[in-house]
Protein backbone atom coordinates (compact mmCIF):
# COMPACT_ATOMS: atom_id res chain seq x y z
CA UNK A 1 148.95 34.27 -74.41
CA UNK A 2 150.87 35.59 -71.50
CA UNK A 3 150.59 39.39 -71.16
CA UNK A 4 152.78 41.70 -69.12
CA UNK A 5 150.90 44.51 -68.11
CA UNK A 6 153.00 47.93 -66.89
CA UNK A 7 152.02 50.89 -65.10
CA UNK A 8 152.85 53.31 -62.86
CA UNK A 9 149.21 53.62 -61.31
CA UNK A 10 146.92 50.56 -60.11
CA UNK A 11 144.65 50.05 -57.23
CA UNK A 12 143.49 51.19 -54.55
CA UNK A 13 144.61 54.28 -56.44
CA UNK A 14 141.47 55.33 -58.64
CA UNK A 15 141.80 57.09 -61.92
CA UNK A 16 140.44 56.68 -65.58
CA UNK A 17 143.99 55.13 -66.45
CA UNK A 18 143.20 52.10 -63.44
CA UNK A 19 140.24 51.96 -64.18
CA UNK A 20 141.24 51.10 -68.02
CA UNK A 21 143.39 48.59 -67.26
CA UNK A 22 141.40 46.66 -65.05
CA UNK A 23 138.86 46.38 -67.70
CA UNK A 24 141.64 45.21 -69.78
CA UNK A 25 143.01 42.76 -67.67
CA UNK A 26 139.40 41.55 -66.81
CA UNK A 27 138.47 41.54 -70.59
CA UNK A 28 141.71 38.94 -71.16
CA UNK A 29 141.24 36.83 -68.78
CA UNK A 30 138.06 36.06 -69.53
CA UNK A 31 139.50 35.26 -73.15
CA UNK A 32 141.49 33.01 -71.51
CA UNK A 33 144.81 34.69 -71.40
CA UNK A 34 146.72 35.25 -68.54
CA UNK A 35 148.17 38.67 -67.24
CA UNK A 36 150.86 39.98 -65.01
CA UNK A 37 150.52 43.39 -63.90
CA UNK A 38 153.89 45.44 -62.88
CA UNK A 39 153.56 48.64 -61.26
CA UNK A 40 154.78 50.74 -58.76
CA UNK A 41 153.65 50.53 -54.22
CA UNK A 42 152.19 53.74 -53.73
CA UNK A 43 151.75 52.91 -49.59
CA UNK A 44 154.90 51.41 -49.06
CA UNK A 45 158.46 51.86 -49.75
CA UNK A 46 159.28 47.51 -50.58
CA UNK A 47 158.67 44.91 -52.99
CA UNK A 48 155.36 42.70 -53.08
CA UNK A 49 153.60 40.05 -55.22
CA UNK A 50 150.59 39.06 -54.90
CA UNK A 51 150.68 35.58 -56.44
CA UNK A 52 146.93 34.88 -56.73
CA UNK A 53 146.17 38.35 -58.96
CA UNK A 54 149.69 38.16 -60.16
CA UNK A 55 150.32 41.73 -59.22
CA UNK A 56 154.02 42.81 -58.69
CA UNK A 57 154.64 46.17 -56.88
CA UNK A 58 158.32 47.24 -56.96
CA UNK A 59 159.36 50.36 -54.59
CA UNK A 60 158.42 54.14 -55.20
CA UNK A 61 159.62 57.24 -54.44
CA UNK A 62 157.80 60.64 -54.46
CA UNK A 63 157.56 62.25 -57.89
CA UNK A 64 157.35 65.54 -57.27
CA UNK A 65 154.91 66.69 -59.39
CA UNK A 66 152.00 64.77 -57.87
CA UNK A 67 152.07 64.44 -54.46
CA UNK A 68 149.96 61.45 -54.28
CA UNK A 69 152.12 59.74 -56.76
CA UNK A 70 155.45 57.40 -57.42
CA UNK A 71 157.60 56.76 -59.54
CA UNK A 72 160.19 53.48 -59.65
CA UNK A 73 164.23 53.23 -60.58
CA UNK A 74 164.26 53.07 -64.44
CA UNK A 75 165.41 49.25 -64.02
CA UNK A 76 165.16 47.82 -60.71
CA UNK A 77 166.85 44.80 -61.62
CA UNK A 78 166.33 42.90 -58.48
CA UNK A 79 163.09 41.90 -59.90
CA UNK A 80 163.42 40.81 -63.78
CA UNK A 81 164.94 37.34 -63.18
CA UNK A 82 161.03 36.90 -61.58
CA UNK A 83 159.43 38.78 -64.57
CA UNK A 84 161.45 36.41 -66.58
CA UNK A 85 159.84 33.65 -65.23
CA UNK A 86 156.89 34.74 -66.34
CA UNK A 87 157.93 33.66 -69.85
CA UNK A 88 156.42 36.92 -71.52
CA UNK A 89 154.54 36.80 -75.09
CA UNK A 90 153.93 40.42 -75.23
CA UNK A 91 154.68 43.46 -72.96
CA UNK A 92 151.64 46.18 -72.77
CA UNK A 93 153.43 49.38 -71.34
CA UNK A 94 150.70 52.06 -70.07
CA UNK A 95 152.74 54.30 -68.92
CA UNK A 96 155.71 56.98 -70.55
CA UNK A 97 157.22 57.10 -66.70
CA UNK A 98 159.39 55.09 -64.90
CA UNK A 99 157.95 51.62 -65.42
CA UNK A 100 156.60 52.38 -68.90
CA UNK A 101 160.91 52.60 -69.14
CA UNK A 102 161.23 49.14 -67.28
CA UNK A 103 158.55 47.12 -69.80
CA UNK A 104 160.84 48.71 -72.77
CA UNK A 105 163.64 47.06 -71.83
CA UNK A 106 162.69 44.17 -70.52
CA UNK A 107 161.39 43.76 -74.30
CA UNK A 108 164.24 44.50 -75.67
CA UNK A 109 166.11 42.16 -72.85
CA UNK A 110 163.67 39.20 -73.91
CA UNK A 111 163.29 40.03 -77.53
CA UNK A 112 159.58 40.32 -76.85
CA UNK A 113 157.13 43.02 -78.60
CA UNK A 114 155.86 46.13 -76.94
CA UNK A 115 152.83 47.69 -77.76
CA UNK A 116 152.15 51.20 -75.98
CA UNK A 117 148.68 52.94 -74.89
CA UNK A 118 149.07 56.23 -74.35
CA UNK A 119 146.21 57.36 -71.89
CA UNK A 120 147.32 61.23 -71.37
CA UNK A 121 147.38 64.63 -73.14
CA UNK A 122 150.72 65.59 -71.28
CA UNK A 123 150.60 68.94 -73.00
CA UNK A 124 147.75 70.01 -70.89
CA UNK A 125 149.98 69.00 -67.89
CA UNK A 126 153.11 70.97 -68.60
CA UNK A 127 152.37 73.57 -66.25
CA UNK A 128 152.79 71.38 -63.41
CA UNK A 129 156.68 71.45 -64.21
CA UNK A 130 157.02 74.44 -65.80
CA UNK A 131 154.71 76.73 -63.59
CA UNK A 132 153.99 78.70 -66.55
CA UNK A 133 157.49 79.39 -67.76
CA UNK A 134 159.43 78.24 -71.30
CA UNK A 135 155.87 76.89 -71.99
CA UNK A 136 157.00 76.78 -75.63
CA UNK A 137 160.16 75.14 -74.77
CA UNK A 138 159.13 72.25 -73.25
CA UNK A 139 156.63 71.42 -75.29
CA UNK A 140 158.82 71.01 -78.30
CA UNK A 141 160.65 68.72 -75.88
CA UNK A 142 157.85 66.69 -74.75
CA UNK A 143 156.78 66.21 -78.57
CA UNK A 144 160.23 64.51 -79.24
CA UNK A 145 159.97 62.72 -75.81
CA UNK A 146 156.32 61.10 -76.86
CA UNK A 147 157.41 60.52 -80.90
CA UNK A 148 160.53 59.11 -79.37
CA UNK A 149 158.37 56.80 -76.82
CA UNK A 150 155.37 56.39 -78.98
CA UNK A 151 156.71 56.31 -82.67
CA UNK A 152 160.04 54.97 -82.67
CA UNK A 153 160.36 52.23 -80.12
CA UNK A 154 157.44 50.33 -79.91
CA UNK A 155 155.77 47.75 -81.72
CA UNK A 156 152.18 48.88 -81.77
CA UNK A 157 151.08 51.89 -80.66
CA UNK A 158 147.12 52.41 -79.64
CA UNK A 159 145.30 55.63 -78.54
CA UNK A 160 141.66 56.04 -76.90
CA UNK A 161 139.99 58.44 -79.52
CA UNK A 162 140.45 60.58 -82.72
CA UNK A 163 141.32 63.65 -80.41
CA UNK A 164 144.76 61.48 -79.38
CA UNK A 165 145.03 59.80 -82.85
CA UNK A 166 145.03 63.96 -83.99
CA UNK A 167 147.35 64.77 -81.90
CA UNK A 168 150.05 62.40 -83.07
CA UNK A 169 149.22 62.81 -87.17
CA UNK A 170 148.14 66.28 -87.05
CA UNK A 171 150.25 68.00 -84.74
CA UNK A 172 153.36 65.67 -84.25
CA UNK A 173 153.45 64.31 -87.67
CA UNK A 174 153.45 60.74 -86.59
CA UNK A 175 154.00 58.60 -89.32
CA UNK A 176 153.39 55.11 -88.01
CA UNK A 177 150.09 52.95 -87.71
CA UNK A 178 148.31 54.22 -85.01
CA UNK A 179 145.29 51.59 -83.64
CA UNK A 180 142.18 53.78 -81.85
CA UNK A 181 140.75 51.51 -79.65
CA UNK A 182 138.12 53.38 -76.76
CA UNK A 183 138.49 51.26 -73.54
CA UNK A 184 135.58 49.11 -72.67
CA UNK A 185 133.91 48.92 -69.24
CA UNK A 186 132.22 45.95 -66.73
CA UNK A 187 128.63 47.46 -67.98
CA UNK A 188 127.15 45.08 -65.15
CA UNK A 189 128.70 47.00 -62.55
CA UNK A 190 126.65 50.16 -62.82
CA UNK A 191 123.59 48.02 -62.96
CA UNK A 192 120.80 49.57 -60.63
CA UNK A 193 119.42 46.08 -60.47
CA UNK A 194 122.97 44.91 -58.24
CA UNK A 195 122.28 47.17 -55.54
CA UNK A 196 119.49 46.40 -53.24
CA UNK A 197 117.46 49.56 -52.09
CA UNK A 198 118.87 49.72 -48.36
CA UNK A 199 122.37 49.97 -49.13
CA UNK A 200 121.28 52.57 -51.25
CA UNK A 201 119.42 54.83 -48.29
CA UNK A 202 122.31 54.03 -45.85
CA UNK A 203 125.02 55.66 -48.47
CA UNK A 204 121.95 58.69 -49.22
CA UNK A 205 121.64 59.44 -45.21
CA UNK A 206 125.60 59.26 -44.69
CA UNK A 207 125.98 62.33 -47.55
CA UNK A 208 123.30 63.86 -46.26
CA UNK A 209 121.35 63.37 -49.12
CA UNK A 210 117.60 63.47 -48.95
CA UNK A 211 115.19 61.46 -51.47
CA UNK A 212 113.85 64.28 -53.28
CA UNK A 213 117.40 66.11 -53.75
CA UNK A 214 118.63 66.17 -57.41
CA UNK A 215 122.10 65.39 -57.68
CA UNK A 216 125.26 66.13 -59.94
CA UNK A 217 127.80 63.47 -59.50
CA UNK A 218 131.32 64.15 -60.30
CA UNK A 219 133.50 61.28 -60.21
CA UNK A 220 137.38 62.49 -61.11
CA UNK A 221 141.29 63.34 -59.49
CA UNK A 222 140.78 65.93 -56.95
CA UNK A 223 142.72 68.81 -58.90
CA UNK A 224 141.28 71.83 -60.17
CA UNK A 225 143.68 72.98 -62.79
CA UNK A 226 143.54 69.52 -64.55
CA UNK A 227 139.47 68.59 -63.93
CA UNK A 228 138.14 72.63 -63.77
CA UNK A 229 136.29 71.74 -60.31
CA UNK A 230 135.60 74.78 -59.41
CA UNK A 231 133.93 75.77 -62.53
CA UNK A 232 131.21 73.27 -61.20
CA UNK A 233 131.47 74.84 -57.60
CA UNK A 234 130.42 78.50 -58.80
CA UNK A 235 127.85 77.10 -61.29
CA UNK A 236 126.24 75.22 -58.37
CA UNK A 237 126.51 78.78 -56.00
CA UNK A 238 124.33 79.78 -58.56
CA UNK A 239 122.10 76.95 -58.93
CA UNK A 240 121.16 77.04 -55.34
CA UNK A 241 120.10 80.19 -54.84
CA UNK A 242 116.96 79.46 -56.58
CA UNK A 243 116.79 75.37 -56.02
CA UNK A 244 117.84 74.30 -52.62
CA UNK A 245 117.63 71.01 -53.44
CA UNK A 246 120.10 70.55 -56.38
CA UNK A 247 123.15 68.66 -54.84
CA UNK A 248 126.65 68.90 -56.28
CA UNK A 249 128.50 65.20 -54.96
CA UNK A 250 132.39 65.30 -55.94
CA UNK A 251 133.39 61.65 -55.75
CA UNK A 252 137.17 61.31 -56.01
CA UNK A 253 140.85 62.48 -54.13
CA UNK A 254 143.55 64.28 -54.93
CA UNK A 255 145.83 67.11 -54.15
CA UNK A 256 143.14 69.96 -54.01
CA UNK A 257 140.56 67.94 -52.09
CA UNK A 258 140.97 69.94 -48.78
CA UNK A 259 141.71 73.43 -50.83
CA UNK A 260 138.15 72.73 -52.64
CA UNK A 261 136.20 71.61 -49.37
CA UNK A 262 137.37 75.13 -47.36
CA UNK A 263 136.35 77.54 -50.65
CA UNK A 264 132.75 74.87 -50.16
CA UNK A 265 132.45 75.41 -46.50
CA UNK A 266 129.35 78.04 -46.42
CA UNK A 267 127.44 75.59 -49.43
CA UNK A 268 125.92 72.36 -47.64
CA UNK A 269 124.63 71.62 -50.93
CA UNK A 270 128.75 70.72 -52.62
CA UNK A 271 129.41 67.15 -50.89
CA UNK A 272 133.19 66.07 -50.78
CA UNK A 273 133.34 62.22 -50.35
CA UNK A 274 137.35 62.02 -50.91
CA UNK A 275 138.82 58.55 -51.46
CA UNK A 276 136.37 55.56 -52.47
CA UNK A 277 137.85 52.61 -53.00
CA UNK A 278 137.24 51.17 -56.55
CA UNK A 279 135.14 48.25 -55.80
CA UNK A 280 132.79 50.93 -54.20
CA UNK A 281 132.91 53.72 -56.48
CA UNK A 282 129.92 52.01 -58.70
CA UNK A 283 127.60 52.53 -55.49
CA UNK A 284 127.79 56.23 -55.90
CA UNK A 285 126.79 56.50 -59.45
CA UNK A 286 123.87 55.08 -58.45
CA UNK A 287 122.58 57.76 -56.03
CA UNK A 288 123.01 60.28 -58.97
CA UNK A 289 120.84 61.83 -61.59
CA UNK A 290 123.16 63.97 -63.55
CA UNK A 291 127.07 63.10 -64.44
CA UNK A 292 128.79 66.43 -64.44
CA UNK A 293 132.43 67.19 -65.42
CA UNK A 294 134.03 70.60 -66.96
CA UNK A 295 137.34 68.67 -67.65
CA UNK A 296 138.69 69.37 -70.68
CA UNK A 297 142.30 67.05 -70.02
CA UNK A 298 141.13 64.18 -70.83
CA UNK A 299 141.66 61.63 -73.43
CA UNK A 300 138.70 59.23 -73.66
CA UNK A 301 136.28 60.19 -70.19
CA UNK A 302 135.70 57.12 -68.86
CA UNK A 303 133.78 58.19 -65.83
CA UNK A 304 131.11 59.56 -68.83
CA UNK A 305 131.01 56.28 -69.79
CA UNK A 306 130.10 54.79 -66.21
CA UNK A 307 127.46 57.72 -65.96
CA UNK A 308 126.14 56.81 -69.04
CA UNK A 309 125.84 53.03 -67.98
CA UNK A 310 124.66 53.88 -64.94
CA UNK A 311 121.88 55.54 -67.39
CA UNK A 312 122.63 58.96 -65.83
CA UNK A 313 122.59 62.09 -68.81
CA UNK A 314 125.98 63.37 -69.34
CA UNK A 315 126.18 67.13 -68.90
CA UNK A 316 129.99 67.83 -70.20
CA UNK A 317 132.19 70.60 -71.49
CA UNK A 318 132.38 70.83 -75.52
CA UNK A 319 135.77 68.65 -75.98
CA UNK A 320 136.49 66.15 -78.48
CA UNK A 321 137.07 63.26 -75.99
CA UNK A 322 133.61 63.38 -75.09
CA UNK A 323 132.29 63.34 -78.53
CA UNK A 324 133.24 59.35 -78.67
CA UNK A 325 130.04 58.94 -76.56
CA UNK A 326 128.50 61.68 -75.69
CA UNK A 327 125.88 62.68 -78.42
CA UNK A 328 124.72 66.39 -77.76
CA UNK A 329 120.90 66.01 -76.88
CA UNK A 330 120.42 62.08 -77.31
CA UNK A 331 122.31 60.69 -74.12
CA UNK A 332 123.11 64.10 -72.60
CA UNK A 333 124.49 68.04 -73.69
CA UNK A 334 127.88 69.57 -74.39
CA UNK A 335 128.29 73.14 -73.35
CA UNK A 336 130.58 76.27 -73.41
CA UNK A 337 129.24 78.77 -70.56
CA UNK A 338 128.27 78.56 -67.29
CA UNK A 339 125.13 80.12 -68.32
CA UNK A 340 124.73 76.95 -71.20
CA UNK A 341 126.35 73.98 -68.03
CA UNK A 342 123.24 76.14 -65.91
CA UNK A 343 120.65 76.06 -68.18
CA UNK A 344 120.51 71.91 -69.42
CA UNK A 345 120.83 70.85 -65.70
CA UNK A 346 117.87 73.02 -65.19
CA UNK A 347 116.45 71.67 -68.37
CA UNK A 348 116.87 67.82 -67.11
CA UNK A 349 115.69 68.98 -63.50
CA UNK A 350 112.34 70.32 -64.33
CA UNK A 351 110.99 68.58 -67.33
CA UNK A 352 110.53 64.82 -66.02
CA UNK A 353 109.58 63.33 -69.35
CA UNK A 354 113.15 64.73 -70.85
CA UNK A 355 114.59 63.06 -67.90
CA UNK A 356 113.37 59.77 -68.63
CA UNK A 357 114.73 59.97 -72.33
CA UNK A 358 117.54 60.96 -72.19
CA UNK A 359 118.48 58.75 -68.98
CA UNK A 360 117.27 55.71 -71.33
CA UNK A 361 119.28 56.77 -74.28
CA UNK A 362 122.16 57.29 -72.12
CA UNK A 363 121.75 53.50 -70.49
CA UNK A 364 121.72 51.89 -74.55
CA UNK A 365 124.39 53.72 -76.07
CA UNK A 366 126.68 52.66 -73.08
CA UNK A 367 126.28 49.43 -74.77
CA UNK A 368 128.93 49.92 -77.45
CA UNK A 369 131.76 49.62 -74.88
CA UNK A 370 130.92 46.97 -73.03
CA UNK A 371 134.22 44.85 -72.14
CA UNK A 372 133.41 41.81 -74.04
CA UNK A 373 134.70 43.36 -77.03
CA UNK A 374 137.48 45.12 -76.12
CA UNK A 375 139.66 42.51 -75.02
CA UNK A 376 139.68 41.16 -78.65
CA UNK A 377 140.69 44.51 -80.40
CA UNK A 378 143.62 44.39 -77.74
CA UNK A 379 144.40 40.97 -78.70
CA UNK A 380 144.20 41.46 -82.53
CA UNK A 381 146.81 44.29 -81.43
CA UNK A 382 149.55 41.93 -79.68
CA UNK A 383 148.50 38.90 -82.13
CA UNK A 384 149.90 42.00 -85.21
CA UNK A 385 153.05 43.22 -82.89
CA UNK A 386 154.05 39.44 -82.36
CA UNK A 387 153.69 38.44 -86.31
CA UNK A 388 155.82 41.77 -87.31
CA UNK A 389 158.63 40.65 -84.70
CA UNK A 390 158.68 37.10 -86.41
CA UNK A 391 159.06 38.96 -89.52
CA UNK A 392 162.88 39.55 -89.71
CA UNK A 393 163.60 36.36 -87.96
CA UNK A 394 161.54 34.81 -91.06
CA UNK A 395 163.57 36.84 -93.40
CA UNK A 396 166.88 35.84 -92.11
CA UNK A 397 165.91 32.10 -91.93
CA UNK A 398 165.22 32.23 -95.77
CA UNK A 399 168.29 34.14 -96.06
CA UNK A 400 170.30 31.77 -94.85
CA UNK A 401 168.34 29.09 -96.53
CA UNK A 402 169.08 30.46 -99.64
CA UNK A 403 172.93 30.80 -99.31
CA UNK A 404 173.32 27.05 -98.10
């Protein structure tokens, strides 16, 4: 099968929605399919293809609203006749922007499926536009803007988790099929056996990290109002007044890193690595022993599921979208308070034998989501969105048959 992947984010840019994709594309190829990724050049302002990873970046602008992020022309048309070429069985649109736009058409253009994955809450993102005002307002628009997106154009629609799948029956009143399919991860990747011990001190001495520290690894988009950063900033304040040598390591960039660093300044203990490119991020997780996160904007968590394969515990705010693996007190904790988020690091800290468990349990039940799996559910997707486009063609064949 020949897929057309579309997005407005890839790499070098990291986030839970690259990072999803990749496994995805990874996941298909190794099924034997071959994929075409379309997305937007976040560095420069021109066209590119990279004919070995058959990646296609067409020109960005600023967006606006993130100001580490593009967006495309809804149809730069200077580059279908080469996405034509591609011959197209299926378009896989990622994205409701700009190029999420582009893939629509082009499916309509080539009379092609399009099945959808819709990776974001956007209502916990209105704010960015609205800045707190007509709230209301444009959230009744953004509900006919997904249905409109999500329920009426495409072919197949798939979400992460019950949280999203909720959000279309429950509170948009989505009638359609709706396929929950959690995105897999390279489990292999957060293998402590692939890193060798020196690399390991080298990355330790260059944080500033010391072998007997305990550390809580964040891995996530530098912005607070999305992630709830500093929630994890004035918990660890607290921490370390009593235990100097509980670490707080916020992997990740974004548009509060240097806001975030200057409130950090007087704590030596809150480490700021900013941007890591993908192929590295894996290195970090290793040099944890706690994954940490207070976000409660997310849709699936897949950095949980890298701390969990990295057989770190999972210390996470009580939110549905961890609940698909997070199971409170088997692989890590949920809480509510800073006083609860306080007391199960301390709880993982001092008792070494609870440690141990839970960092085991965390390691097996990352199992479930390994890669080799997910690929198929995707394809079983496309293979139903390709056999319900036939349909009609079918119909008027026998039609036709019929009145001859």
């Amino acid at each position: 099968m020949r897929i057309g992947i579309f997005t407005e984010v890839y790499e070098p840019y990291v986030c839970g929605v690259v990072t999803s994709i990749k496994m995805l594309k990874k996941s298909l190829e190794e099924l034997g399919h071959t994929v075409y990724i379309v997305t937007i050049n976040q560095d420069k302002f021109k066209y590119n293809y990279d004919e070995k990873e058959k990646i296609l970046r067409v020109p960005g602008i600023e967006s606006r609203i993130y100001n580490d992020l593009k967006i495309s022309s809804i149809y730069p048309l200077k580059y279908t006749n080469k996405i034509r070429k591609w011959k197209l069985d299926i378009i896989h649109t990622h994205t409701e922007g700009s190029i999420g736009t582009y893939g629509r058409l082009l499916a309509k253009q080539f009379n092609i499926p399009v099945v959808h994955t819709y990776h974001t809450m956007y209502e916990d993102y209105v704010y960015l536009v609205t800045k707190g005002h007509f709230d209301k307002i444009a959230k009744k628009i953004l509900k006919h803007f997904t249905l409109f997106y999500c329920d009426k154009i495409v072919s197949e629609l798939i979400v992460p988790t019950k949280k999203t799948y909720d959000l279309f029956k429950r509170k948009y009143g989505a009638k359609r099929e709706i396929n929950i399919i959690p995105t897999g991860i390279d489990i292999d990747r957060f293998n402590k056996g692939n890193f060798n011990k020196k690399e390991l001190k080298d990355l330790r001495e260059k944080l500033g990290i010391r072998k007997d520290d305990f550390v809580l690894l964040s891995v996530s988009r530098i912005s607070n109002a999305q992630k709830n950063i500093k929630f994890l900033i004035d918990a660890q304040n607290e921490l370390n007044e009593k235990y100097k040598n509980i670490k707080l390591l916020i992997v990740g960039d974004g548009p509060d890193l240097e806001y975030l660093k200057d409130m950090c300044k007087d704590n030596k203990n809150i480490i700021f690595t900013g941007m890591i490119p993908w192929n590295e991020v894996a290195l970090y997780y290793q040099i944890g022993n706690v994954f940490v996160t207070a976000s409660n904007t997310e849709t699936q968590g897949l950095t949980v599921i890298e701390g969990l394969a990295a057989a770190l515990p999972i210390v996470c705010l009580d939110d549905e979208s961890f609940k698909v693996s997070v199971i409170d007190g088997y692989n890590g904790f949920f809480f509510k308070t800073q006083k609860q988020y306080i007391n199960e690091i301390l709880s993982l800290y001092k008792d070494k034998n609870k440690y141990i468990t839970i960092s085991k349990q965390a390691l097996k039940s990352s199992l479930q989501f390994s890669i080799k799996y997910y690929g198929q559910k995707i394809i079983d997707v496309y293979e139903k969105a390709i056999l319900e486009k036939k349909k009609p063609m079918l119909k008027k064949v026998i039609n036709n048959m019929k009145r001859g």
